[in-house]
Protein backbone atom coordinates (compact mmCIF):
# COMPACT_ATOMS: atom_id res chain seq x y z
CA UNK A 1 123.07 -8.86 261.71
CA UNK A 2 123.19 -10.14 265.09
CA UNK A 3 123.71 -7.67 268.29
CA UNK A 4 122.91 -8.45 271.60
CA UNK A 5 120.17 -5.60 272.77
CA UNK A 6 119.60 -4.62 275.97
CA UNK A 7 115.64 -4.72 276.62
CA UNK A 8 114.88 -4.02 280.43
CA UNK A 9 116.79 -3.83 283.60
CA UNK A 10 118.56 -7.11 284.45
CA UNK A 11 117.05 -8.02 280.20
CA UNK A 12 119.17 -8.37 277.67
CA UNK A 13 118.67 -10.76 274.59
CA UNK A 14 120.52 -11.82 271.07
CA UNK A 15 118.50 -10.42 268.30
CA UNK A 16 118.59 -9.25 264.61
CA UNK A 17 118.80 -5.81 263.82
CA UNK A 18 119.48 -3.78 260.39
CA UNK A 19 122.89 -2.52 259.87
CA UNK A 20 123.40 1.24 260.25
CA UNK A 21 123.05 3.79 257.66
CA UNK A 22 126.89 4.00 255.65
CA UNK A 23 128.02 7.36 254.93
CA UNK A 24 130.72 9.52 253.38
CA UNK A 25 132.45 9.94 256.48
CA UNK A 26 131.08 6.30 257.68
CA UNK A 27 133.92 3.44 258.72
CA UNK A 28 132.60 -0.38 258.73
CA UNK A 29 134.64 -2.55 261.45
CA UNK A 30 133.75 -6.79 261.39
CA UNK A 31 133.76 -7.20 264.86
CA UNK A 32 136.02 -9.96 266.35
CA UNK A 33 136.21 -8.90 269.86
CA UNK A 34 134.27 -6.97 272.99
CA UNK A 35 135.30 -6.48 276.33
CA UNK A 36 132.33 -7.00 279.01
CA UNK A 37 132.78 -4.15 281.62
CA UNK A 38 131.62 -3.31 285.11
CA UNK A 39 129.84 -0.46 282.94
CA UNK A 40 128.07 -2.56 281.00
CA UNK A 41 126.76 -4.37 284.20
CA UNK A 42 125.84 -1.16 285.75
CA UNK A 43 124.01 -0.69 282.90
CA UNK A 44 121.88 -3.67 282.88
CA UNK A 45 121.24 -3.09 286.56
CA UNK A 46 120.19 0.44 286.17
CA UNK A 47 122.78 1.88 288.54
CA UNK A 48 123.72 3.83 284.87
CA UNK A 49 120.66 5.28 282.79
CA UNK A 50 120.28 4.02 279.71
CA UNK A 51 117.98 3.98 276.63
CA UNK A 52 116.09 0.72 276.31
CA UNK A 53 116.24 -0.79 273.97
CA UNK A 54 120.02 0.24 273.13
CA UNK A 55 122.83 -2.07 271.67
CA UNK A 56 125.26 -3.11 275.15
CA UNK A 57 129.26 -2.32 274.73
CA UNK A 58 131.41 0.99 274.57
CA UNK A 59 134.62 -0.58 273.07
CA UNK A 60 135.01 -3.46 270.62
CA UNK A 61 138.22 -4.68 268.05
CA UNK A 62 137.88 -5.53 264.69
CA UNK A 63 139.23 -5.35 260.98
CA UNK A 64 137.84 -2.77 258.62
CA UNK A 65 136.09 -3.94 255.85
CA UNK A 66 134.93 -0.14 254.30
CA UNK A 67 135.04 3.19 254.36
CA UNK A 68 133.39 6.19 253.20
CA UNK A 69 134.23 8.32 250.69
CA UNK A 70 135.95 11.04 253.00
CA UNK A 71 137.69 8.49 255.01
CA UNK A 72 141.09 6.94 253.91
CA UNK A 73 141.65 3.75 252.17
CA UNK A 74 144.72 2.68 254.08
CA UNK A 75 142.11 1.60 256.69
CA UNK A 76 140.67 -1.43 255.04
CA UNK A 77 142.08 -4.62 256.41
CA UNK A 78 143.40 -2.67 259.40
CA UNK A 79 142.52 -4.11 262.77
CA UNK A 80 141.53 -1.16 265.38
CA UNK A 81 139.99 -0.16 268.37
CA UNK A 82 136.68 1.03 268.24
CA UNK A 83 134.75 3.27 270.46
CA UNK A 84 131.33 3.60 269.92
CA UNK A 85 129.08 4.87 272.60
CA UNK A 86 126.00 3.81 270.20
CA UNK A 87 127.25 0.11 271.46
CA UNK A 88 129.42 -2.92 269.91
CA UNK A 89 127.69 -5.95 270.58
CA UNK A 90 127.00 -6.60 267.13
CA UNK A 91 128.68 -8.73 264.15
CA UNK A 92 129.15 -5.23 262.10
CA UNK A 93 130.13 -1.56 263.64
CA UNK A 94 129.68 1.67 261.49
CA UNK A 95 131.49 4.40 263.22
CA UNK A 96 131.16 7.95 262.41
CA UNK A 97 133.39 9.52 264.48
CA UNK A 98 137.08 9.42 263.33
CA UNK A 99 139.08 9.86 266.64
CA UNK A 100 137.31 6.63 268.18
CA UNK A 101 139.00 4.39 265.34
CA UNK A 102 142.30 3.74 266.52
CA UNK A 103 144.71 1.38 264.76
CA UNK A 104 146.61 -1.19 266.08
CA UNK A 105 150.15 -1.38 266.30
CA UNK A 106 151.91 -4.79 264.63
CA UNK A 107 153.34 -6.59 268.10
CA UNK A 108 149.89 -6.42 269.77
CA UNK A 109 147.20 -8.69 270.08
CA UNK A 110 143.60 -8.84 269.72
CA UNK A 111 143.25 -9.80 273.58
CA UNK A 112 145.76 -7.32 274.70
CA UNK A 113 144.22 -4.06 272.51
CA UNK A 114 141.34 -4.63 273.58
CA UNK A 115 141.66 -5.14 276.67
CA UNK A 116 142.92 -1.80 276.82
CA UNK A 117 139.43 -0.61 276.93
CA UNK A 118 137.33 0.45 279.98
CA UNK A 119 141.10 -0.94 282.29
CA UNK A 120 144.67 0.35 281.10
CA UNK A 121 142.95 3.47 279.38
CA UNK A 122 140.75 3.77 283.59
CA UNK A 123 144.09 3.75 284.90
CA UNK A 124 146.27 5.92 282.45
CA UNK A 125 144.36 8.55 283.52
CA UNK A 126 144.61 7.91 287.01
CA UNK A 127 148.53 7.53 286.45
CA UNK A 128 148.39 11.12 285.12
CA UNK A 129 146.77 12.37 287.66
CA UNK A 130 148.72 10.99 290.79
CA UNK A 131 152.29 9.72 289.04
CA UNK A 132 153.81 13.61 291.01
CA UNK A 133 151.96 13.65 293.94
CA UNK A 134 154.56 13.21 296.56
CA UNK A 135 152.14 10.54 298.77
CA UNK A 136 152.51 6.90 299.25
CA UNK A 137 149.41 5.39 297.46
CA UNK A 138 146.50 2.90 299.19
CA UNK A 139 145.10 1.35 295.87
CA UNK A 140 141.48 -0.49 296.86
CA UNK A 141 140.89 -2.88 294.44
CA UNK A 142 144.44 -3.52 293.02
CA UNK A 143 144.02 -7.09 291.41
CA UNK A 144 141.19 -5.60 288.81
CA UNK A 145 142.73 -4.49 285.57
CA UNK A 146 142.87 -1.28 286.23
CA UNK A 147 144.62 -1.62 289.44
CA UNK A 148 147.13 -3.79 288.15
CA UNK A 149 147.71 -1.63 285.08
CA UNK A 150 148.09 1.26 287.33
CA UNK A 151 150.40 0.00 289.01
CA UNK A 152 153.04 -0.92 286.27
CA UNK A 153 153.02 1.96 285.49
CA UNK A 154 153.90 3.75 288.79
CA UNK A 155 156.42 0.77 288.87
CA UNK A 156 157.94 1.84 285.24
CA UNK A 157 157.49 5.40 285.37
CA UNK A 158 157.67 7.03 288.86
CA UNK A 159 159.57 6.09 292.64
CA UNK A 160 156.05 6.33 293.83
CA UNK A 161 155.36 3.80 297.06
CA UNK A 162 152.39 1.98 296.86
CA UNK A 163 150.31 -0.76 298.67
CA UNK A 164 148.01 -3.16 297.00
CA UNK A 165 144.54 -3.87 299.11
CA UNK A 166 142.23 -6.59 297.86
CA UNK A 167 139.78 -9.35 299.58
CA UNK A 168 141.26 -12.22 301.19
CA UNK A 169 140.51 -14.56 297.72
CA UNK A 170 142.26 -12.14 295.74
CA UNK A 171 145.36 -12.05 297.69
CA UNK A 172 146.84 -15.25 295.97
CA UNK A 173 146.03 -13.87 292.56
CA UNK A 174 147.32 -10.28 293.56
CA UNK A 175 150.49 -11.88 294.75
CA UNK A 176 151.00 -14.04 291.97
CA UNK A 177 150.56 -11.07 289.16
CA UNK A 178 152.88 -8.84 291.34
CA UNK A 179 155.99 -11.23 290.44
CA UNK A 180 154.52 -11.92 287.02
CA UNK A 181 155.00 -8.58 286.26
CA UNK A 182 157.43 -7.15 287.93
CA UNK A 183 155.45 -4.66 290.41
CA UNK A 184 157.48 -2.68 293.32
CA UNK A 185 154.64 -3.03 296.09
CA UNK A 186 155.38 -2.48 299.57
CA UNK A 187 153.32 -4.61 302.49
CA UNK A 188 152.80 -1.60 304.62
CA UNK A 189 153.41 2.25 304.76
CA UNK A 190 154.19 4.14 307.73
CA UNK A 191 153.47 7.58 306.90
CA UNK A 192 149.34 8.43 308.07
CA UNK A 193 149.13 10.68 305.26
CA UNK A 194 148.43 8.93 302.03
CA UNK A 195 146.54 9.42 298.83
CA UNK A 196 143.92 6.87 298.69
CA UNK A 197 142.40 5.08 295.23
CA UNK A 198 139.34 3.78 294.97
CA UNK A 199 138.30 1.12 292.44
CA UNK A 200 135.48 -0.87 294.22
CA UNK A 201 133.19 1.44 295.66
CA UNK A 202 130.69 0.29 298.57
CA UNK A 203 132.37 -3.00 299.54
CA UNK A 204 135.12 -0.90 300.90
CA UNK A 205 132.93 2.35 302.43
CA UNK A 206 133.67 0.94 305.84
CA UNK A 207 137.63 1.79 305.02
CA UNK A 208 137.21 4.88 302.95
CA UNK A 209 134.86 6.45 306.55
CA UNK A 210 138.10 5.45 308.34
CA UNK A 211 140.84 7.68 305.50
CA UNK A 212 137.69 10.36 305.20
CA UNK A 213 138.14 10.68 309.46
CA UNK A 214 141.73 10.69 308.68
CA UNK A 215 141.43 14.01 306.40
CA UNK A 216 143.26 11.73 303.47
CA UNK A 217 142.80 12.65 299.96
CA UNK A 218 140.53 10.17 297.82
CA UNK A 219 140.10 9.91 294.10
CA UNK A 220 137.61 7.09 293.14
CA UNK A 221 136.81 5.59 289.64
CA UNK A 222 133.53 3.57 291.25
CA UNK A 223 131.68 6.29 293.55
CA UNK A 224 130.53 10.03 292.82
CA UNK A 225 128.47 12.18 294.92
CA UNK A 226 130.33 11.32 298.48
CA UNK A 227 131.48 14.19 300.28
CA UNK A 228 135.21 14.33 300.71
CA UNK A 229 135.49 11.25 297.78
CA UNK A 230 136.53 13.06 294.11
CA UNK A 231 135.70 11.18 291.48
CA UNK A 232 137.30 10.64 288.51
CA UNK A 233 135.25 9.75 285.01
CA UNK A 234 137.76 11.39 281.77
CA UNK A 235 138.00 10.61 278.27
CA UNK A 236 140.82 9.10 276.91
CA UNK A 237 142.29 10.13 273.37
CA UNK A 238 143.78 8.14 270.70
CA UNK A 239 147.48 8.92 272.21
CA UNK A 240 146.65 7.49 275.29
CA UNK A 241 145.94 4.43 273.53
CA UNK A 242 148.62 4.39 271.61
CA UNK A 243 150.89 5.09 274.36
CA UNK A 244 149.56 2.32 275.87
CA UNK A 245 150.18 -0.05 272.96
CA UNK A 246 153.53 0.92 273.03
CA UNK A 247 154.13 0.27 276.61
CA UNK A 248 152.48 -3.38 276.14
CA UNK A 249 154.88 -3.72 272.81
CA UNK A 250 158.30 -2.85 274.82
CA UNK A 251 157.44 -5.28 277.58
CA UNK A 252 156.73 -2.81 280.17
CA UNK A 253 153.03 -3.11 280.41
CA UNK A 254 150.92 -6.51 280.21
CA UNK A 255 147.24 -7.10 280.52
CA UNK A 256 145.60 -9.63 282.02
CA UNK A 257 142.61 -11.76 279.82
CA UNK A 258 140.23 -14.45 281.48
CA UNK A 259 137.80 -16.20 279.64
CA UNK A 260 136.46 -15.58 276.03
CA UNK A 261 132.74 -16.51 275.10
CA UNK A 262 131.35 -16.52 272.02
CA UNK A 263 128.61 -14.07 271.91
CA UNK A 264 125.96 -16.88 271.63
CA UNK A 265 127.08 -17.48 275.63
CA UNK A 266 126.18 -14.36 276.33
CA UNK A 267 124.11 -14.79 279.40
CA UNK A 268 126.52 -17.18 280.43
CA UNK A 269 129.71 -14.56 280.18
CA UNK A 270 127.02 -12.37 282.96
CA UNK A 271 126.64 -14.86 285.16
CA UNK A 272 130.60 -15.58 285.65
CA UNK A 273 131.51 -11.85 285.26
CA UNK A 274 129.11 -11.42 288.11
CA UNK A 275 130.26 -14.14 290.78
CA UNK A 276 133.29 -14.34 290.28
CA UNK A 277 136.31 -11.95 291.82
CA UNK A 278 138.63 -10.52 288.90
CA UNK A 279 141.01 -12.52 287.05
CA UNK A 280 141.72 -10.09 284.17
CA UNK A 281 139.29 -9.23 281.43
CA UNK A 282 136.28 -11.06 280.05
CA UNK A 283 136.08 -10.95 275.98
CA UNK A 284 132.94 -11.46 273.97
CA UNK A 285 133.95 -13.33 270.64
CA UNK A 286 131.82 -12.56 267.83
CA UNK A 287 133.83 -15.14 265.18
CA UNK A 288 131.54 -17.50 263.61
């Protein structure tokens, strides 16, 4: 079976491992799809720890092929979501773990379930945690996923004001994605007290020193350990996926997908992911 393995800082190679040991609570998922993440960068870079060797990916979407004896039949030839923090790069996935198999409702896609993962799920949780504080929003980095999720859903679900910031080459994009889908921005705010969001991290420490002097409140997703900055890192559940699904099903939520490589690109799906500014997610193919 083929899995791409990380073997060193900045390493990372396509190799052949043995498939995972099947038991009575074991599910089998043929992987179709992966999403390549900032986390799985930071991984390869050693800004996050990690066991080398160890299999790259959190999140991955495939069709069922098996179960165990404890788990139900009614999942074979369902396509899910699959967490796995033991990694999905690889043709096959045995998960252990019910909760982190999550079907897929009819009206979705491949691209857009799974690009639920390590984006939309980022910025439910951020929606949860802002969507009553009665602030107008700064949101750093708003034409990533997350940002843009985020902010369809303050657009659906609250009267919240908010203004997108993003670097001069995103501004196009950012602009062009706020009419696709539908997104009440404002230009400016001014109110000096606002609730700041952070999804970039040191490209913009210049601008958080400047809210910090301020005394404004700060949540990040991309820095921890800064005085005054709380950071946000939370699970997310199998409703919040499904919620999600839903959202993307009634029209009021839509995720934005790049390019696709096929796994054997691998090393070319790094280089792009790493010079190039967002323009939704990047998906791994691992089709034959």
């Amino acid at each position: 079976m083929k899995a791409i393995i990380q073997t060193g800082y900045n390493q990372a190679n396509l190799q052949d491992i043995p498939t995972s040991l099947f038991s009575p609570i074991s599910v089998k998922i043929k992987t179709k799809l992966v999403p390549l993440l900032r986390y799985d960068l930071l991984k390869l870079s050693g800004e996050v720890p990690t066991q080398i060797p160890s299999i790259l990916g959190y999140g991955a979407l495939g069709t069922v092929i098996d179960v165990g004896t404890l788990r139900s039949t009614n999942l074979i030839n369902q396509r899910v979501i699959c967490l796995n923090p033991w990694g999905t790069f690889q043709e096959e996935i045995i998960s252990n773990i019910p909760p982190l198999v999550i079907p897929i409702i009819e009206k979705i896609s491949d691209e857009e379930a799974v690009g639920l993962i390590g984006g939309a799920d980022l910025a439910l949780t951020l929606f949860k945690i802002v969507k009553n504080i009665n602030k107008p929003i700064i949101i750093y980095g708003a034409d990533s996923v997350t940002g843009l999720v985020l902010m369809q859903l303050l657009t659906q679900h609250t009267n919240s004001m908010f203004v997108p910031k993003v670097r001069s080459r995103s501004q196009n994009y950012l602009d062009q994605k706020i009419e696709e889908y539908h997104i009440r921005a404002v230009s400016n705010l001014s109110q000096q007290d606002h609730l700041v969001i952070d999804l970039v991290g040191n490209a913009i420490q210049n601008e958080l020193t400047k809210h910090l002097q301020n005394r404004e409140e700060i949540i990040s997703v991309a820095q921890k350990d800064i005085p005054g900055i709380k950071f946000i890192s939370r699970p997310s559940f199998p409703k919040d996926y499904q919620f999600l699904m839903n959202e993307i099903a009634n029209k009021r939520l839509f995720i934005s997908i790049n390019h696709t490589f096929h796994y054997t690109q691998f090393q070319e799906a790094l280089t792009y992911q790493k010079t190039n500014p967002s323009r939704g997610r990047n998906l791994i193919s691992f089709e034959n």
